[in-house]
C-alpha atoms as a PDB file:
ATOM      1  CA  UNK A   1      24.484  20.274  -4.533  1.00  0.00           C
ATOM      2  CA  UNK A   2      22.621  23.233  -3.170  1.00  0.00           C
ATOM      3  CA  UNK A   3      22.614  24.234   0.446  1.00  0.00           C
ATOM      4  CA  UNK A   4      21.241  26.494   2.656  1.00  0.00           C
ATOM      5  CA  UNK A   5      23.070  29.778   3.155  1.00  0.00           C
ATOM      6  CA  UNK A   6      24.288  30.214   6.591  1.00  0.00           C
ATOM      7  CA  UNK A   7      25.173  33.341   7.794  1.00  0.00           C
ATOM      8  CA  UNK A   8      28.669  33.634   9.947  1.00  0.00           C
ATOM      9  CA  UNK A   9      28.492  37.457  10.123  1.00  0.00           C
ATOM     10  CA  UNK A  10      26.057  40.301   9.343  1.00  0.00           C
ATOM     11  CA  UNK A  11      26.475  43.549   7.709  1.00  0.00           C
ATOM     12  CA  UNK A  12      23.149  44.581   6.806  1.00  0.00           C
ATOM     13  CA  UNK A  13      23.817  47.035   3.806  1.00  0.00           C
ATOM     14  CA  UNK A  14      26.018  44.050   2.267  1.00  0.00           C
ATOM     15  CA  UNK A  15      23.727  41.392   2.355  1.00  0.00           C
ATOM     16  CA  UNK A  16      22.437  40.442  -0.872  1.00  0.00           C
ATOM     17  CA  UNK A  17      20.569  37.745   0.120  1.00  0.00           C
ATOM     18  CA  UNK A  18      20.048  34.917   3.030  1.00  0.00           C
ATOM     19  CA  UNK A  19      18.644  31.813   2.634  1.00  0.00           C
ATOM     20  CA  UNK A  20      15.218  30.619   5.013  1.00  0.00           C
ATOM     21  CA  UNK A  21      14.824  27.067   6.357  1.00  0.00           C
ATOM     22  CA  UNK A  22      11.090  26.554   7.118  1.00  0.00           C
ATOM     23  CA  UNK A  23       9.159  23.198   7.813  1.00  0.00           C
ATOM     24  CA  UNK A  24       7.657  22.786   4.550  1.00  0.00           C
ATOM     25  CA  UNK A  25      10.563  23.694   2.137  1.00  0.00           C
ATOM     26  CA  UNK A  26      14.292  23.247   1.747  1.00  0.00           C
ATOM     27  CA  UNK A  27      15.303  26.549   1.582  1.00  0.00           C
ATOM     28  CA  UNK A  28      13.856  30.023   0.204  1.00  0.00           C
ATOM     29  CA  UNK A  29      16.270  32.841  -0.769  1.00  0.00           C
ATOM     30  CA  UNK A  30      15.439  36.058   0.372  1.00  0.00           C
ATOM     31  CA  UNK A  31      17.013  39.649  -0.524  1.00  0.00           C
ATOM     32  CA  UNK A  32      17.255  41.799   2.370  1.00  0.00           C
ATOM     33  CA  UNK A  33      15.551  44.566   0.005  1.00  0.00           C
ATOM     34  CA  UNK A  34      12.764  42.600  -0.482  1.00  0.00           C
ATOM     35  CA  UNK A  35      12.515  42.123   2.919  1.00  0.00           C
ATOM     36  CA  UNK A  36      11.888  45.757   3.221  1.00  0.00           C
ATOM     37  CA  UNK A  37       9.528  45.556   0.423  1.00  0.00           C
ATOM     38  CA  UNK A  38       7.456  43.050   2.174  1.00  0.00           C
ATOM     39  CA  UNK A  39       6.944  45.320   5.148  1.00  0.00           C
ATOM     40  CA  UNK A  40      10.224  43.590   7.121  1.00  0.00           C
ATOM     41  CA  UNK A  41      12.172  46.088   9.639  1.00  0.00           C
ATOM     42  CA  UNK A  42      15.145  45.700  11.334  1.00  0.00           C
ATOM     43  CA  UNK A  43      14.707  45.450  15.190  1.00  0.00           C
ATOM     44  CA  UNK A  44      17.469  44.264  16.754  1.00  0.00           C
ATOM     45  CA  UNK A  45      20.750  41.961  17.072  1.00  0.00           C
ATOM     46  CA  UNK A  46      20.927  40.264  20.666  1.00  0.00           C
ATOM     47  CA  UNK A  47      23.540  39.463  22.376  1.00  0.00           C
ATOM     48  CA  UNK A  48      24.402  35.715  20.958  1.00  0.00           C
ATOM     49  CA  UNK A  49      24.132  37.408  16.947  1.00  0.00           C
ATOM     50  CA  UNK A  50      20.481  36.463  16.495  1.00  0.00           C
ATOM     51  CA  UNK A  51      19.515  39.378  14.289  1.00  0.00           C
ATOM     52  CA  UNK A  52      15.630  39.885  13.864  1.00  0.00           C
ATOM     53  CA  UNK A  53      13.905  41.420  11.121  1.00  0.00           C
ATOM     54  CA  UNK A  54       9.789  42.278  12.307  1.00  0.00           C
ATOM     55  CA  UNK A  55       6.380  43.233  10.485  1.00  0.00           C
ATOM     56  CA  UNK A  56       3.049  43.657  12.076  1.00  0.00           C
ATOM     57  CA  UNK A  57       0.710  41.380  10.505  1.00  0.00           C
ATOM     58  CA  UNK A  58      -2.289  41.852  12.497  1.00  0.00           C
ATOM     59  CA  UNK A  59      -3.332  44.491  15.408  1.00  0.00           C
ATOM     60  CA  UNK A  60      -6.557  43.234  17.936  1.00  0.00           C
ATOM     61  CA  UNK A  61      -7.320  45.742  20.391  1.00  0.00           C
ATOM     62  CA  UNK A  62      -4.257  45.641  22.704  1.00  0.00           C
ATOM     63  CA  UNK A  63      -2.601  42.265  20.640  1.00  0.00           C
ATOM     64  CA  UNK A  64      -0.238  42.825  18.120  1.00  0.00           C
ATOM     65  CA  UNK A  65       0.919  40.025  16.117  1.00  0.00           C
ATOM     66  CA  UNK A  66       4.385  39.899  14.351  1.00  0.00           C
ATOM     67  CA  UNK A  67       6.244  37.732  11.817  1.00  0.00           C
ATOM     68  CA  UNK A  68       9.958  37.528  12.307  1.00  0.00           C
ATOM     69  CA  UNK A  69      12.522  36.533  10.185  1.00  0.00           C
ATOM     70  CA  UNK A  70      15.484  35.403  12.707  1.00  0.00           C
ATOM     71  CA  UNK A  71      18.912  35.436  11.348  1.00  0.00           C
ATOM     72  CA  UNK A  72      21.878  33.405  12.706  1.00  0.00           C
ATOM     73  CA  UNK A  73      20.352  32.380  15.878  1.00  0.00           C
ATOM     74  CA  UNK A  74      22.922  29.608  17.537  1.00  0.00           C
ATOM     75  CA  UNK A  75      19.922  27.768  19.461  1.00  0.00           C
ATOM     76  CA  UNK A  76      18.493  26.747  16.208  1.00  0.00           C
ATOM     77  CA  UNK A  77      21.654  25.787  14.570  1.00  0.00           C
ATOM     78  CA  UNK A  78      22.255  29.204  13.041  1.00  0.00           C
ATOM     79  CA  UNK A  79      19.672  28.545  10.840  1.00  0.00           C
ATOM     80  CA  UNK A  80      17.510  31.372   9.430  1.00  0.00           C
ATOM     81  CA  UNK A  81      13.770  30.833   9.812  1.00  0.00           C
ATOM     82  CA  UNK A  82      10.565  32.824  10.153  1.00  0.00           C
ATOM     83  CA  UNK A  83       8.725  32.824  13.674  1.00  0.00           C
ATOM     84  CA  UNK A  84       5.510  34.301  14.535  1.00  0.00           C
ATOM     85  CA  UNK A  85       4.736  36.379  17.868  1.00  0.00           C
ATOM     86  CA  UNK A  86       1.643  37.704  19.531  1.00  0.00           C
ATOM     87  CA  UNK A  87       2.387  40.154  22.183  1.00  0.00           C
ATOM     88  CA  UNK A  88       0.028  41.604  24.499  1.00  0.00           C
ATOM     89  CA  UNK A  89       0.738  45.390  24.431  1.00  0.00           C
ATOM     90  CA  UNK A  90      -1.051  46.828  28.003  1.00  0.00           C
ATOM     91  CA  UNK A  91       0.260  43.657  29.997  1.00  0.00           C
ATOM     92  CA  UNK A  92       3.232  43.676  28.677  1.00  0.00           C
ATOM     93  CA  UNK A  93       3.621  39.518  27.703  1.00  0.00           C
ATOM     94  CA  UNK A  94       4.061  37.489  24.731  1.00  0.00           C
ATOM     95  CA  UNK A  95       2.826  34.242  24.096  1.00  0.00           C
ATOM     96  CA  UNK A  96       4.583  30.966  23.513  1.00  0.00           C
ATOM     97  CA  UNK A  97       3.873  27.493  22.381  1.00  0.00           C
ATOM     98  CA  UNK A  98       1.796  26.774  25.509  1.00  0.00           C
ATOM     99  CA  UNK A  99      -0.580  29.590  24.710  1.00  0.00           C
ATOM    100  CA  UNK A 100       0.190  31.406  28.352  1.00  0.00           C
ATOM    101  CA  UNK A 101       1.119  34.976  28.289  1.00  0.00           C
ATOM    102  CA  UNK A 102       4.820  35.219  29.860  1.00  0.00           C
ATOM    103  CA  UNK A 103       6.112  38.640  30.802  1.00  0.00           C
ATOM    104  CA  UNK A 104       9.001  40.138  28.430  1.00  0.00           C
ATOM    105  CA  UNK A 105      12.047  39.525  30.415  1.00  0.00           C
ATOM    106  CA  UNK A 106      14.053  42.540  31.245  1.00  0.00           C
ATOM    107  CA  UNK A 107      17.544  42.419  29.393  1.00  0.00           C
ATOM    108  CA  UNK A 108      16.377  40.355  26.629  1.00  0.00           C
ATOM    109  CA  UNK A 109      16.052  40.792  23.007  1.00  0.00           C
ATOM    110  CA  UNK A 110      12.165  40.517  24.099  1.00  0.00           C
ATOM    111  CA  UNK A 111      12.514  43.874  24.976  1.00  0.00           C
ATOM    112  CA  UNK A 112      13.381  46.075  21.956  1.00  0.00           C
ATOM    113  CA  UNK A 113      11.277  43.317  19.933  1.00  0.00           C
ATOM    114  CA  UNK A 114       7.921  44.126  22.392  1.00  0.00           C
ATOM    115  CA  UNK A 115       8.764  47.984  22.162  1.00  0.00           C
ATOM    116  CA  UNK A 116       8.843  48.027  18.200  1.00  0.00           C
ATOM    117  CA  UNK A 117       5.680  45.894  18.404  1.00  0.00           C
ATOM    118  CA  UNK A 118       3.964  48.094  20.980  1.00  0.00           C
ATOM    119  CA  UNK A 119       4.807  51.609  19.858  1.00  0.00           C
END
């Protein structure tokens, strides 16, 4: 039986490979090296573990939009997924499910995720 690859602990030059949960599939295996192929970056690990791996997929004026790939992030059952982010660049806000922009909260992992985004 096949299962999703959860990740206890992170060393990112020995990963081979993690596995992403997403809505419409099971799971997808992904190499950290072909994460960097893709465009992926390493960002940041917060405080809790989440580690978060960031491209820019699109840039609109002062809007920058980023895909994520979060690793090992206990709210969502350390599951590994891929999130999407707009963040608004002069104002210094991100948007959310509700479609209002929220300011990056100081002392976050918002914070080094908005400045790779923004610089």
């Amino acid at each position: 039986m096949y299962r999703p690859l959860t990740l206890l602990a992170i060393t990112l030059t020995a990963i081979p490979a993690i596995a992403i949960t997403t809505a419409s599939s099971k799971a997808e295996v992904i190499n950290i090296d072909q994460l960097n192929k893709e465009g992926y970056e390493y960002v940041t690990t917060s405080d809790d573990g989440t580690t978060f791996f960031v491209k820019i997929t699109k840039r609109i004026s002062d809007t920058v939009f980023v895909e994520m790939v979060v690793i090992d992030d206990p709210d969502n059952n350390k599951k590994v997924y891929r999130w999407k982010q707009p963040y608004n660049c002069a104002n210094k806000t991100y948007q959310r499910g509700d479609r209002k922009w929220k300011p990056i909260v100081p002392g976050t992992s918002m914070v080094p995720l908005f400045k790779w985004s923004c610089s």
